[in-house]
PDB file of N, CA and C in Angstrom:
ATOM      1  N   UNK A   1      22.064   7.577   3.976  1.00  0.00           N
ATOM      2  CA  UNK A   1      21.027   7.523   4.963  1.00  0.00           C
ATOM      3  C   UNK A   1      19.670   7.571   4.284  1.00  0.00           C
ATOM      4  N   UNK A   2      18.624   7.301   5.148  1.00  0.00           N
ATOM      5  CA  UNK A   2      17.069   7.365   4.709  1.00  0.00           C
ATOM      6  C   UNK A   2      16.487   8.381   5.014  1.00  0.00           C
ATOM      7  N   UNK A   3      15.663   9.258   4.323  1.00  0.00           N
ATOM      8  CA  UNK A   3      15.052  10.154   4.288  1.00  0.00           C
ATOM      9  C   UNK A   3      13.851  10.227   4.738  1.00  0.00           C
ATOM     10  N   UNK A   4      13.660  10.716   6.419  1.00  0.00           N
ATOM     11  CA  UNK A   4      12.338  10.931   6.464  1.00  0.00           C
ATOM     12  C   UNK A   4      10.745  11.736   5.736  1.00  0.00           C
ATOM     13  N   UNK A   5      10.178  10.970   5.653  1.00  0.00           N
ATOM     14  CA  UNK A   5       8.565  11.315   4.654  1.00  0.00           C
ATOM     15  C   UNK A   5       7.792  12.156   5.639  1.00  0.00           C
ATOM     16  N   UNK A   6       7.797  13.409   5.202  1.00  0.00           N
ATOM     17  CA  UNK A   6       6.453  13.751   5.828  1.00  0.00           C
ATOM     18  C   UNK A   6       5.487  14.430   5.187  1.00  0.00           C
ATOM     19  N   UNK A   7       4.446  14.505   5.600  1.00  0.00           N
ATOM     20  CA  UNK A   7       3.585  15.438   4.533  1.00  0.00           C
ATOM     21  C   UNK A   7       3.862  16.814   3.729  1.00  0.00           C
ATOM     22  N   UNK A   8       5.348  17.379   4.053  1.00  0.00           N
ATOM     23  CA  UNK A   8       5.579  18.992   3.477  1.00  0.00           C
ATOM     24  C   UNK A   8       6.763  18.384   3.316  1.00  0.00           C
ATOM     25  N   UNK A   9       7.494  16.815   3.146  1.00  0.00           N
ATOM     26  CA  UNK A   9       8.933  16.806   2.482  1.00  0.00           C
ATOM     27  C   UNK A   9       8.894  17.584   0.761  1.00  0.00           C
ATOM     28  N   UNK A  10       9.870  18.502   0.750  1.00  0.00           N
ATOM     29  CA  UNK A  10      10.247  18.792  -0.115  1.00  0.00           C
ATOM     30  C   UNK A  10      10.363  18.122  -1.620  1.00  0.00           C
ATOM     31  N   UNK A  11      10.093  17.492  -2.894  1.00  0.00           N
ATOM     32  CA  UNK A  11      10.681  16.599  -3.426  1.00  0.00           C
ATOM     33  C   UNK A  11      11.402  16.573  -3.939  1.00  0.00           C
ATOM     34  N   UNK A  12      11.942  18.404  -4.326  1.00  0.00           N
ATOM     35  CA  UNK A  12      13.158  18.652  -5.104  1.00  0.00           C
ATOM     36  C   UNK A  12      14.638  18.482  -4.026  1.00  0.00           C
ATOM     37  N   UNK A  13      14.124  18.654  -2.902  1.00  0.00           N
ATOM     38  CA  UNK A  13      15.410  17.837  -2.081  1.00  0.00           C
ATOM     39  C   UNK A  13      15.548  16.759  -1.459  1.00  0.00           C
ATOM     40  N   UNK A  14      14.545  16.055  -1.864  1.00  0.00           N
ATOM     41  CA  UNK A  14      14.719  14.584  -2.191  1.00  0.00           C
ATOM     42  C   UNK A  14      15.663  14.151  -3.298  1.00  0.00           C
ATOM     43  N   UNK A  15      15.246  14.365  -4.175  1.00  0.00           N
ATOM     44  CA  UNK A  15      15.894  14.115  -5.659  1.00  0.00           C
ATOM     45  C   UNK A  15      17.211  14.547  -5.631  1.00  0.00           C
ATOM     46  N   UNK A  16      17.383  15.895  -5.336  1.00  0.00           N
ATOM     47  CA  UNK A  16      18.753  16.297  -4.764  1.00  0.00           C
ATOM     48  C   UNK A  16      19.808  15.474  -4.414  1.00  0.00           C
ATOM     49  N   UNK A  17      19.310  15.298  -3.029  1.00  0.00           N
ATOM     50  CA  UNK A  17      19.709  14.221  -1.921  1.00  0.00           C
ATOM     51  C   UNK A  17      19.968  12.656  -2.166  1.00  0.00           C
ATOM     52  N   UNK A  18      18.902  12.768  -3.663  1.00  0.00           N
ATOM     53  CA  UNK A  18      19.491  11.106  -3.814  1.00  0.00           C
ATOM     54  C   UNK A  18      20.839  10.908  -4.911  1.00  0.00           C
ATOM     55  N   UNK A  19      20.482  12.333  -5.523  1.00  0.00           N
ATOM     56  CA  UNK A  19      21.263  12.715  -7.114  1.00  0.00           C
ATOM     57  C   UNK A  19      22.769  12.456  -6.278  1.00  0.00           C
ATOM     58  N   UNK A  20      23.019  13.074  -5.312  1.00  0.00           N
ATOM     59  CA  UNK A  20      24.357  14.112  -4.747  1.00  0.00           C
ATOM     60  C   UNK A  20      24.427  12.653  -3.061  1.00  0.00           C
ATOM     61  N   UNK A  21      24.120  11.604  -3.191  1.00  0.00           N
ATOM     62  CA  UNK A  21      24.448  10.427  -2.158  1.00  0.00           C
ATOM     63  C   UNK A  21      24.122  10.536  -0.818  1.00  0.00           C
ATOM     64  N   UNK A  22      23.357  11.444  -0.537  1.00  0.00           N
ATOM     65  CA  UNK A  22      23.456  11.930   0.650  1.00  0.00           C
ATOM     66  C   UNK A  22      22.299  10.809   1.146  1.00  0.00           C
ATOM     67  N   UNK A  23      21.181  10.561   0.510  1.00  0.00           N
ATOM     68  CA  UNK A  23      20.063   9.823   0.549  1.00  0.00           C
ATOM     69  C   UNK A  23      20.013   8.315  -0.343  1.00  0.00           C
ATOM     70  N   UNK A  24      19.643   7.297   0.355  1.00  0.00           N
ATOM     71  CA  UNK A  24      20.009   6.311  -0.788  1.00  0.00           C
ATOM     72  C   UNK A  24      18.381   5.699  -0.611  1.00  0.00           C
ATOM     73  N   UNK A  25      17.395   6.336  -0.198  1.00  0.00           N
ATOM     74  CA  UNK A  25      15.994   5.790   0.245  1.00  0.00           C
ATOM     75  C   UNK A  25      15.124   6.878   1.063  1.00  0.00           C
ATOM     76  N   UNK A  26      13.706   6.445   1.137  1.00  0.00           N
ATOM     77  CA  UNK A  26      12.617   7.443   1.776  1.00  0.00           C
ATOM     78  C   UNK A  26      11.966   6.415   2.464  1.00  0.00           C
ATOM     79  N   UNK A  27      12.087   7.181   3.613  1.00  0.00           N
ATOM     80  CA  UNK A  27      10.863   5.973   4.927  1.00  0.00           C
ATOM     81  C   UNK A  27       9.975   6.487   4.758  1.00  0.00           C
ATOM     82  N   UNK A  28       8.629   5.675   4.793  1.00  0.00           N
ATOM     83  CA  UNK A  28       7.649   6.322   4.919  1.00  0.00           C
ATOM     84  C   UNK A  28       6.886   5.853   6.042  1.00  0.00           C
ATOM     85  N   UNK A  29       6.460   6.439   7.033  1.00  0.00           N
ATOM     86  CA  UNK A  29       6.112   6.303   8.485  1.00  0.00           C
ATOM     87  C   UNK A  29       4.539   6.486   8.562  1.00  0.00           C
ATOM     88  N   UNK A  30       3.949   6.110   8.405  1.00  0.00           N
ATOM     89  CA  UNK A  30       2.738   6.592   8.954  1.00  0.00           C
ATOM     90  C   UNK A  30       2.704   7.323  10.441  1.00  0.00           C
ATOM     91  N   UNK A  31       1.987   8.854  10.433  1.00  0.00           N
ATOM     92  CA  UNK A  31       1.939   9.475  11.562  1.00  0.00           C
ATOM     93  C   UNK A  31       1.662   8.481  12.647  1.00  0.00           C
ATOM     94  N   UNK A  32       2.146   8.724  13.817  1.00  0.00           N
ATOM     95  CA  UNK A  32       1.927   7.987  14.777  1.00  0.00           C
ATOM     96  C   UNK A  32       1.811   6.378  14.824  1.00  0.00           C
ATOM     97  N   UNK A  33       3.044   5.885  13.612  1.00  0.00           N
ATOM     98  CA  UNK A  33       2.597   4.520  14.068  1.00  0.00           C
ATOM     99  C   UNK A  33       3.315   3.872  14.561  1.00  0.00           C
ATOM    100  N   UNK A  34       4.710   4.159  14.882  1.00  0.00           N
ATOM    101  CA  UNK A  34       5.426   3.784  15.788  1.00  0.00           C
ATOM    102  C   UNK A  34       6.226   4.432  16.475  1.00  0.00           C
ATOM    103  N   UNK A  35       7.407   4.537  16.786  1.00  0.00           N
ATOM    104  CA  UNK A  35       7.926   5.385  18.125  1.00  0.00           C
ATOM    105  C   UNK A  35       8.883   6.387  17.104  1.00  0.00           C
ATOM    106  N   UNK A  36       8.603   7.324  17.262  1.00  0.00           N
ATOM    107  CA  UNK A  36       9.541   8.311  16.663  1.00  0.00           C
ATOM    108  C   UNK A  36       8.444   8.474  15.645  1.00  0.00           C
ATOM    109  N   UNK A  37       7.388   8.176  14.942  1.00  0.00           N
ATOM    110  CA  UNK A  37       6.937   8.834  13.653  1.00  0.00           C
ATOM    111  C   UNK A  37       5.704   9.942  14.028  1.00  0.00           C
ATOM    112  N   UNK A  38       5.587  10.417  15.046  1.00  0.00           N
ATOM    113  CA  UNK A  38       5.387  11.474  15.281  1.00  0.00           C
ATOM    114  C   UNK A  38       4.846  12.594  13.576  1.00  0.00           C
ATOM    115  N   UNK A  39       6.016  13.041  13.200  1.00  0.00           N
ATOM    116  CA  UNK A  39       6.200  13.825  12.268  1.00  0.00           C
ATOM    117  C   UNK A  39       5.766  12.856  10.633  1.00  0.00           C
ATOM    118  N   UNK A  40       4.839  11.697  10.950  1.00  0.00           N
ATOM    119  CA  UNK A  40       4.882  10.765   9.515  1.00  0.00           C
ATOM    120  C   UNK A  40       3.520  11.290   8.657  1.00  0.00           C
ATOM    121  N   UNK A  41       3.518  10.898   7.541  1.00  0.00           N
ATOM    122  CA  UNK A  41       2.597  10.963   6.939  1.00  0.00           C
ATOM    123  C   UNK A  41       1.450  10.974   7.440  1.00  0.00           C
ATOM    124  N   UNK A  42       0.483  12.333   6.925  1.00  0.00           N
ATOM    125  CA  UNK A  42      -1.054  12.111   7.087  1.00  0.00           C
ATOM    126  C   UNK A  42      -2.108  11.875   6.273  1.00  0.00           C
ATOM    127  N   UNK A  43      -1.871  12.641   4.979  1.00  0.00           N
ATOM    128  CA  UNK A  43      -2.302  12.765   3.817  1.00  0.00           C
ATOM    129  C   UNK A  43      -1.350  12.142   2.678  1.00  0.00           C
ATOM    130  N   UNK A  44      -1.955  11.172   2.187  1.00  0.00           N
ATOM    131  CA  UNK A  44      -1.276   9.906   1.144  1.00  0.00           C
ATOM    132  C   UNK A  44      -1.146  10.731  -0.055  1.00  0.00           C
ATOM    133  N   UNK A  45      -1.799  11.873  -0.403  1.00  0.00           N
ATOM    134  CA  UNK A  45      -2.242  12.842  -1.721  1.00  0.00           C
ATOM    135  C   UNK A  45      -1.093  13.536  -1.390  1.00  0.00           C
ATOM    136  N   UNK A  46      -0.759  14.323  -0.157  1.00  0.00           N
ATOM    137  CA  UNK A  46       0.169  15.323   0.034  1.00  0.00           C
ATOM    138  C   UNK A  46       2.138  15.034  -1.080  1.00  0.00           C
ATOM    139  N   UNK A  47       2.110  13.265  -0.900  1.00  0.00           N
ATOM    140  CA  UNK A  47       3.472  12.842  -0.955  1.00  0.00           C
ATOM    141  C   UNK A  47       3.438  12.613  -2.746  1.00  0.00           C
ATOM    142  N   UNK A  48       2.346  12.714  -3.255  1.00  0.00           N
ATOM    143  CA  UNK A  48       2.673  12.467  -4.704  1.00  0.00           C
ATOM    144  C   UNK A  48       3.408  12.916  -5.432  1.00  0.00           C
ATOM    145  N   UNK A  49       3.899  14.279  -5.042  1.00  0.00           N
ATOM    146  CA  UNK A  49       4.964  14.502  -5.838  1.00  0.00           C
ATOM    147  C   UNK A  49       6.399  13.849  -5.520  1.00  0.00           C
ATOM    148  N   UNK A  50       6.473  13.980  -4.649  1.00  0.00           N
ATOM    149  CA  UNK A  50       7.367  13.033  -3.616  1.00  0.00           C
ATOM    150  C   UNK A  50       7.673  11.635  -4.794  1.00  0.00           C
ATOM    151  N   UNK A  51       6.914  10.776  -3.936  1.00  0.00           N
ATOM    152  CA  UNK A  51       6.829   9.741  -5.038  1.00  0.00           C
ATOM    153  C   UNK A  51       6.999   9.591  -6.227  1.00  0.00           C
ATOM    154  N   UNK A  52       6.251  10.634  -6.893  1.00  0.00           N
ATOM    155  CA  UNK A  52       6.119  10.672  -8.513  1.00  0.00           C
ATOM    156  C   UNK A  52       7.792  10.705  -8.778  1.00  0.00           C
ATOM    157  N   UNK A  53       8.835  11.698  -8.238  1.00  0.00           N
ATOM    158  CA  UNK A  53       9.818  11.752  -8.518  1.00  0.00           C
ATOM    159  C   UNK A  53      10.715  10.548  -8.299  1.00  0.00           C
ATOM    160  N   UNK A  54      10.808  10.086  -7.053  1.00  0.00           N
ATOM    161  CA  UNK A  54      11.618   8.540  -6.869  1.00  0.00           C
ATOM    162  C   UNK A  54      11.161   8.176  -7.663  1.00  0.00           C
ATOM    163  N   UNK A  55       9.839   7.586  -8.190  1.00  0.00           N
ATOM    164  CA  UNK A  55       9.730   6.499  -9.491  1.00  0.00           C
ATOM    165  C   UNK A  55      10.723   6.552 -10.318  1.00  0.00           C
ATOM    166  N   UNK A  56      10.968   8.294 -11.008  1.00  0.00           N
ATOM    167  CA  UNK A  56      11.769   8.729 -11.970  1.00  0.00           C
ATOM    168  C   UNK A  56      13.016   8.669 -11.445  1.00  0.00           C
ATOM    169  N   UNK A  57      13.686   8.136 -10.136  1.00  0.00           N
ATOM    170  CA  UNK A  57      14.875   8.324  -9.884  1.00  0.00           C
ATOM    171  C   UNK A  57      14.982   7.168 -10.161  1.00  0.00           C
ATOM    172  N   UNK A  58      14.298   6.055  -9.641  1.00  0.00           N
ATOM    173  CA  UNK A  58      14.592   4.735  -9.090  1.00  0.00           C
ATOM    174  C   UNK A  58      14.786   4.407  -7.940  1.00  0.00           C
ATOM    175  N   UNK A  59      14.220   5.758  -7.012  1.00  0.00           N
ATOM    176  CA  UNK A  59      14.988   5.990  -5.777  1.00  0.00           C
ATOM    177  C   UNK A  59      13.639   4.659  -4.761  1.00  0.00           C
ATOM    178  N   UNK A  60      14.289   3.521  -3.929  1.00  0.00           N
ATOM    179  CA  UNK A  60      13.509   3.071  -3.101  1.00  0.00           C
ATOM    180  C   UNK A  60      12.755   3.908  -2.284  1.00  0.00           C
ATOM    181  N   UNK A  61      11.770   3.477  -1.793  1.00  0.00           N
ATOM    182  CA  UNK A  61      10.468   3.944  -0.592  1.00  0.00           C
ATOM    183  C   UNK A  61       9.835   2.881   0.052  1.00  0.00           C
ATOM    184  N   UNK A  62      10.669   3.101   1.181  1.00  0.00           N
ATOM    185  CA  UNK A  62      10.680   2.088   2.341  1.00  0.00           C
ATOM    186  C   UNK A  62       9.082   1.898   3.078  1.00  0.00           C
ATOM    187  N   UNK A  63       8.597   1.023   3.337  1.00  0.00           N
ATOM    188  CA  UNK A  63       7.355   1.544   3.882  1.00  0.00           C
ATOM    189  C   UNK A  63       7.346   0.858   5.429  1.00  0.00           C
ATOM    190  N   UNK A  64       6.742   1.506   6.279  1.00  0.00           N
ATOM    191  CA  UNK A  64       6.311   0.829   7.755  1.00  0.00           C
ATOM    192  C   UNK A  64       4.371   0.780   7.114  1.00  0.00           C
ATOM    193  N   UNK A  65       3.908  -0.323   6.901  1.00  0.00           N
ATOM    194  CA  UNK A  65       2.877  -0.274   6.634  1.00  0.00           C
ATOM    195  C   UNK A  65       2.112  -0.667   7.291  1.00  0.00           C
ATOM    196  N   UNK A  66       1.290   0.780   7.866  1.00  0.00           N
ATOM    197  CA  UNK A  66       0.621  -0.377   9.217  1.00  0.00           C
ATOM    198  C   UNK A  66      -0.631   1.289   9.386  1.00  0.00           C
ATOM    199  N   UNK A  67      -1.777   0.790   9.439  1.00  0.00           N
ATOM    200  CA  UNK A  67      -3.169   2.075   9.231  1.00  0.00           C
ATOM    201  C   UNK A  67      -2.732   2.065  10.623  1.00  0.00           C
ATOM    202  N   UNK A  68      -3.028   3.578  10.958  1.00  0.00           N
ATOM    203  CA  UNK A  68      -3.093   4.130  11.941  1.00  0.00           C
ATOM    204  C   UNK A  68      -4.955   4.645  13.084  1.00  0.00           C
ATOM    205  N   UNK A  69      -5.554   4.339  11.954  1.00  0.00           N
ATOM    206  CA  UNK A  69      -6.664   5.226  12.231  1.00  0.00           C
ATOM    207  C   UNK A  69      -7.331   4.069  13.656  1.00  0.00           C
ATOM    208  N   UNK A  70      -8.034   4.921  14.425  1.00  0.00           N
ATOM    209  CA  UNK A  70      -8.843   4.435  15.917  1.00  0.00           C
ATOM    210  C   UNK A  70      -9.281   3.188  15.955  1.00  0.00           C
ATOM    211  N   UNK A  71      -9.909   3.097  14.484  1.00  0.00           N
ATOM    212  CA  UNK A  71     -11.121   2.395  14.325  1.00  0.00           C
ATOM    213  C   UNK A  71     -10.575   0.707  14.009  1.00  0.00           C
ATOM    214  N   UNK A  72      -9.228   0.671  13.716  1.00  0.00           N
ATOM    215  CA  UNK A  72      -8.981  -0.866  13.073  1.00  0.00           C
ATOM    216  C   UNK A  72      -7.606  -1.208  13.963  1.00  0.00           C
ATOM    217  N   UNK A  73      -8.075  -2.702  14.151  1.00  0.00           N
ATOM    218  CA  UNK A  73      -7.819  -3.589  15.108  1.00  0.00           C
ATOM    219  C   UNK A  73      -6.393  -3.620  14.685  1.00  0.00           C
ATOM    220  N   UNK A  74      -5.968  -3.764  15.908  1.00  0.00           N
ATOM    221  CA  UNK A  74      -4.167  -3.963  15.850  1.00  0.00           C
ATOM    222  C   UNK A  74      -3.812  -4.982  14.864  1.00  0.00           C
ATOM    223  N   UNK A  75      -4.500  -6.231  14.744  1.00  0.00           N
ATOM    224  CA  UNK A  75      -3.943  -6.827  13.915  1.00  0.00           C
ATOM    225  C   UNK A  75      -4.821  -7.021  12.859  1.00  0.00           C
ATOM    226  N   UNK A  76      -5.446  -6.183  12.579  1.00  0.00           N
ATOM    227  CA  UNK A  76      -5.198  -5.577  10.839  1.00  0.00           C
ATOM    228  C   UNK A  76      -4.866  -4.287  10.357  1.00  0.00           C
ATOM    229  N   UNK A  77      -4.033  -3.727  11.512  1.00  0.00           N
ATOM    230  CA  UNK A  77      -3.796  -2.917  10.558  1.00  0.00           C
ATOM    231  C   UNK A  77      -2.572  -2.958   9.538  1.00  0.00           C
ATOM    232  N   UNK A  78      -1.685  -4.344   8.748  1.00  0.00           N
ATOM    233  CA  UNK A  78      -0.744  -3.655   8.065  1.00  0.00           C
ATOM    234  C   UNK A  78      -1.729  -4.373   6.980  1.00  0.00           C
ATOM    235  N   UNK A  79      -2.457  -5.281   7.168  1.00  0.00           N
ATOM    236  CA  UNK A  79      -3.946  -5.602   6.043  1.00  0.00           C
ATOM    237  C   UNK A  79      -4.408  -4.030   5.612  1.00  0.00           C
ATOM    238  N   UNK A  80      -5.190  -3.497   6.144  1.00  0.00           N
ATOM    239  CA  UNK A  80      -5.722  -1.998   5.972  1.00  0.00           C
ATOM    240  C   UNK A  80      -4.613  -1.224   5.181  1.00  0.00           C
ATOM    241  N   UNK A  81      -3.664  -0.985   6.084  1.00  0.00           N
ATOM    242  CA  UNK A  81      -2.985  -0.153   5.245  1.00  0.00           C
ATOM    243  C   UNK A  81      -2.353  -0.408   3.419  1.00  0.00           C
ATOM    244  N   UNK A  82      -2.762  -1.977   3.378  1.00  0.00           N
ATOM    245  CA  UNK A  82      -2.077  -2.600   2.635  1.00  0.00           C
ATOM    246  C   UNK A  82      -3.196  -2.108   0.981  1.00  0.00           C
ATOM    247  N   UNK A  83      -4.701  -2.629   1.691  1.00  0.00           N
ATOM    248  CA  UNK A  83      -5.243  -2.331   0.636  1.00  0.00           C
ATOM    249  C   UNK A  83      -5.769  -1.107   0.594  1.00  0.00           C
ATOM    250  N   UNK A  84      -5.954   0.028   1.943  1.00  0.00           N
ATOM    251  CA  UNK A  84      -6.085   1.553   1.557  1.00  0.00           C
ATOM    252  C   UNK A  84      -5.201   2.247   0.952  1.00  0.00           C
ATOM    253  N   UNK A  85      -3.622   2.228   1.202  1.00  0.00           N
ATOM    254  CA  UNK A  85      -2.502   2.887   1.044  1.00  0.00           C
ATOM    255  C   UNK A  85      -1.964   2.197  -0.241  1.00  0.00           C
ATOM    256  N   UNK A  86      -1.137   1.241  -0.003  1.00  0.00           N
ATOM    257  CA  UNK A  86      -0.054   0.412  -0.535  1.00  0.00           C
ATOM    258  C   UNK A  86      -0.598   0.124  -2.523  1.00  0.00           C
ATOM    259  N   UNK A  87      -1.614  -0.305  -2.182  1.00  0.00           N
ATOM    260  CA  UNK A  87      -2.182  -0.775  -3.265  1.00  0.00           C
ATOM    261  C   UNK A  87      -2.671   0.552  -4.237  1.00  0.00           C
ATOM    262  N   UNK A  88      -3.220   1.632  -4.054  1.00  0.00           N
ATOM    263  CA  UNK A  88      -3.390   2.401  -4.695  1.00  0.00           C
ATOM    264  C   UNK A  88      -2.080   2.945  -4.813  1.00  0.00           C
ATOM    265  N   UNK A  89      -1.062   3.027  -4.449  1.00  0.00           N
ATOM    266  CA  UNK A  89       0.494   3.893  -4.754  1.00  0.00           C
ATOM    267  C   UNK A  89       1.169   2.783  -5.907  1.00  0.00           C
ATOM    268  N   UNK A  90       0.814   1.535  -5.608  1.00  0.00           N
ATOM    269  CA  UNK A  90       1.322   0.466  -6.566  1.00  0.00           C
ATOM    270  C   UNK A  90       0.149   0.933  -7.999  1.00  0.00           C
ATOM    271  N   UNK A  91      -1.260   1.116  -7.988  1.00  0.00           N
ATOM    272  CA  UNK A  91      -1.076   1.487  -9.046  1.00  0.00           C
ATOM    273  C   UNK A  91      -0.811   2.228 -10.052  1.00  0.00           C
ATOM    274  N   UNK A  92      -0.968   3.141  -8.894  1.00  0.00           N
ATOM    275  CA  UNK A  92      -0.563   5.033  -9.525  1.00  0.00           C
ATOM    276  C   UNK A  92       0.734   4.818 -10.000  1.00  0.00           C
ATOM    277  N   UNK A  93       1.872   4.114  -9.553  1.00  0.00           N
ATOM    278  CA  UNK A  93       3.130   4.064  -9.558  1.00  0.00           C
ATOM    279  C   UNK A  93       3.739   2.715  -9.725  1.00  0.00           C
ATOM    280  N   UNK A  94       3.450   2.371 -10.730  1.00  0.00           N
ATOM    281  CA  UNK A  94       3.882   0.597 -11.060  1.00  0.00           C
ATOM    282  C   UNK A  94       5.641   0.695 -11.278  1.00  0.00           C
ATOM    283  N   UNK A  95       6.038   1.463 -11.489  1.00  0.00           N
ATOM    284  CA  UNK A  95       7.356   1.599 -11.296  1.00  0.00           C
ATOM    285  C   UNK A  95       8.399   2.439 -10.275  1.00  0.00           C
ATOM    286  N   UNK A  96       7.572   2.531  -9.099  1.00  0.00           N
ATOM    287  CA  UNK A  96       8.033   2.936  -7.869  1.00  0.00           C
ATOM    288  C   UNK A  96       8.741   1.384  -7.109  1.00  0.00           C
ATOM    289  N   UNK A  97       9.927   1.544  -7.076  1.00  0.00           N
ATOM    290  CA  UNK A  97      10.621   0.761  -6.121  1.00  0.00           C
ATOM    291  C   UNK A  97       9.838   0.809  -4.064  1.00  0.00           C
ATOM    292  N   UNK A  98       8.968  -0.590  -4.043  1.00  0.00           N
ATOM    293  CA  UNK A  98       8.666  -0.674  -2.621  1.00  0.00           C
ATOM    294  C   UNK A  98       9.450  -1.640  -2.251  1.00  0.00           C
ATOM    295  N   UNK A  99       9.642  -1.182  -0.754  1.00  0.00           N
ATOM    296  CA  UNK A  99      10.008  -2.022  -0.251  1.00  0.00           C
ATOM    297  C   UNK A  99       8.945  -2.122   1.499  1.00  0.00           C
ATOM    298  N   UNK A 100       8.153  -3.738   1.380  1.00  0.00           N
ATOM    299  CA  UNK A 100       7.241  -3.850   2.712  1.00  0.00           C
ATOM    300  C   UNK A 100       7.976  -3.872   3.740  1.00  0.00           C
ATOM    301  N   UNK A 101       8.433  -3.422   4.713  1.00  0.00           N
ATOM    302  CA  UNK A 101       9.298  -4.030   6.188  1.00  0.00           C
ATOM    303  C   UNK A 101       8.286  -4.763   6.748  1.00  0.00           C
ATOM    304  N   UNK A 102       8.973  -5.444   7.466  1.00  0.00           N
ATOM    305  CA  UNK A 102       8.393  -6.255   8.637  1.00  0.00           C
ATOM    306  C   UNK A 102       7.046  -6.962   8.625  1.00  0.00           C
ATOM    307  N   UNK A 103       6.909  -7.493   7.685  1.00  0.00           N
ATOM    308  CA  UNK A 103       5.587  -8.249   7.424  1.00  0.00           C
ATOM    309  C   UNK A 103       5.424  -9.030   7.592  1.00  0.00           C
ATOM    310  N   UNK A 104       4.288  -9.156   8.485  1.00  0.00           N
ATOM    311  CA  UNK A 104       3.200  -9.693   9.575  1.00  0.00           C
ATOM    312  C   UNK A 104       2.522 -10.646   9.090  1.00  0.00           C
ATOM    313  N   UNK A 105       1.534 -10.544   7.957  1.00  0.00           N
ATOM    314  CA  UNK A 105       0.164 -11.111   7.521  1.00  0.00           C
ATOM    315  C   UNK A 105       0.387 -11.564   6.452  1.00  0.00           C
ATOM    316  N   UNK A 106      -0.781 -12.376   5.924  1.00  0.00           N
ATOM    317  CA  UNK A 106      -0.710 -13.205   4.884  1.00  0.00           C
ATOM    318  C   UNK A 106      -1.220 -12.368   3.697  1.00  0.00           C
ATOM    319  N   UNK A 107      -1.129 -11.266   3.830  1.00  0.00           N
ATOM    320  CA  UNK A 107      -1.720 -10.164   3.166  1.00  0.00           C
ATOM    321  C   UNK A 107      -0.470  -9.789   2.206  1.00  0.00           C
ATOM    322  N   UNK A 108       0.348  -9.159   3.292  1.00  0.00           N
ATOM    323  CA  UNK A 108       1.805  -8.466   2.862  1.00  0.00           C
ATOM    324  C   UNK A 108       2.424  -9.467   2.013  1.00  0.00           C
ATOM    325  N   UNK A 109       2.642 -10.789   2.798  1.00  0.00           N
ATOM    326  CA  UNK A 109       3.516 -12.261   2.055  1.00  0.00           C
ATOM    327  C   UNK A 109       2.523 -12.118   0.688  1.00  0.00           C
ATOM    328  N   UNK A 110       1.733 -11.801  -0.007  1.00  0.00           N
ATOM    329  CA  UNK A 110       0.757 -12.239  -1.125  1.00  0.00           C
ATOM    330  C   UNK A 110       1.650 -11.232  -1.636  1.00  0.00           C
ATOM    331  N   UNK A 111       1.410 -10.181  -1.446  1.00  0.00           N
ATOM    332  CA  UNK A 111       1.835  -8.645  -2.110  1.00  0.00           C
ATOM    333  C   UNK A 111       3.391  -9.198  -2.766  1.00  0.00           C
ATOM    334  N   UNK A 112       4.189  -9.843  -1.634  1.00  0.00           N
ATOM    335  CA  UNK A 112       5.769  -9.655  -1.941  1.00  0.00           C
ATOM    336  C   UNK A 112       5.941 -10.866  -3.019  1.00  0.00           C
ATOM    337  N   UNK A 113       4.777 -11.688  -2.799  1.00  0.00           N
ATOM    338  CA  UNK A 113       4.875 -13.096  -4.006  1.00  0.00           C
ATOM    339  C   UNK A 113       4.799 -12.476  -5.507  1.00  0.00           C
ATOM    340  N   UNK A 114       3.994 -11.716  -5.841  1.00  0.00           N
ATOM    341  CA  UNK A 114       3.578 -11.260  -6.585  1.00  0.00           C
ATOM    342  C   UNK A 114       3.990  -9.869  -7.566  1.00  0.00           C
ATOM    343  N   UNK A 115       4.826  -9.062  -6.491  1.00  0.00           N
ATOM    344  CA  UNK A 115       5.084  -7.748  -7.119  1.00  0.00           C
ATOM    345  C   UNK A 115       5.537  -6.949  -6.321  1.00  0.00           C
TER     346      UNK A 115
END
């Protein structure tokens, strides 16, 4: 199964969880951006350790990539999230396994051409 992301996931039971099969991936939800993510990410800083460790597993991190914030238009937000979020975790983490879902824009299709 996939492991929900939230800002206080644990990462040593992540790693655990992926070591011991229980976990074969991490969603990462942005708070409130779709039905059920309620409990998703708020703070992109909070998950670094998180992350930092899948890199070292190899463990995938699924993304729903899509900004949440008031201010940006429904259809940009998986643009926004792409170059606020996505892009700084790609460089912090060039060997973090992403994976984009459901992509929308000619933004995301560039990203998946490329890397």
């Amino acid at each position: 199964m996939t492991c929900y992301l939230t800002d206080t996931t644990d990462p040593d039971e992540v790693a655990r969880g992926y070591r011991e099969g229980a976990f074969s991936a991490v969603k990462l939800y942005p708070a409130h951006a779709t039905t059920n993510a309620a409990l998703g990410v708020t703070d992109y800083d909070r998950i670094c350790r998180c992350s930092s460790g899948m890199a070292e597993l190899g463990m995938p991190l699924l993304v729903h990539g899509e900004a949440t914030e008031p201010e940006v238009d429904l259809f940009d937000r998986e643009a926004v999230f792409i170059d606020r979020v996505l892009d700084r975790l790609r460089r912090r983490l060039p060997e973090l396994r992403i994976v984009l879902e459901h992509i929308t824009t000619d933004e995301g299709g560039r990203l998946c051409r490329f890397g």
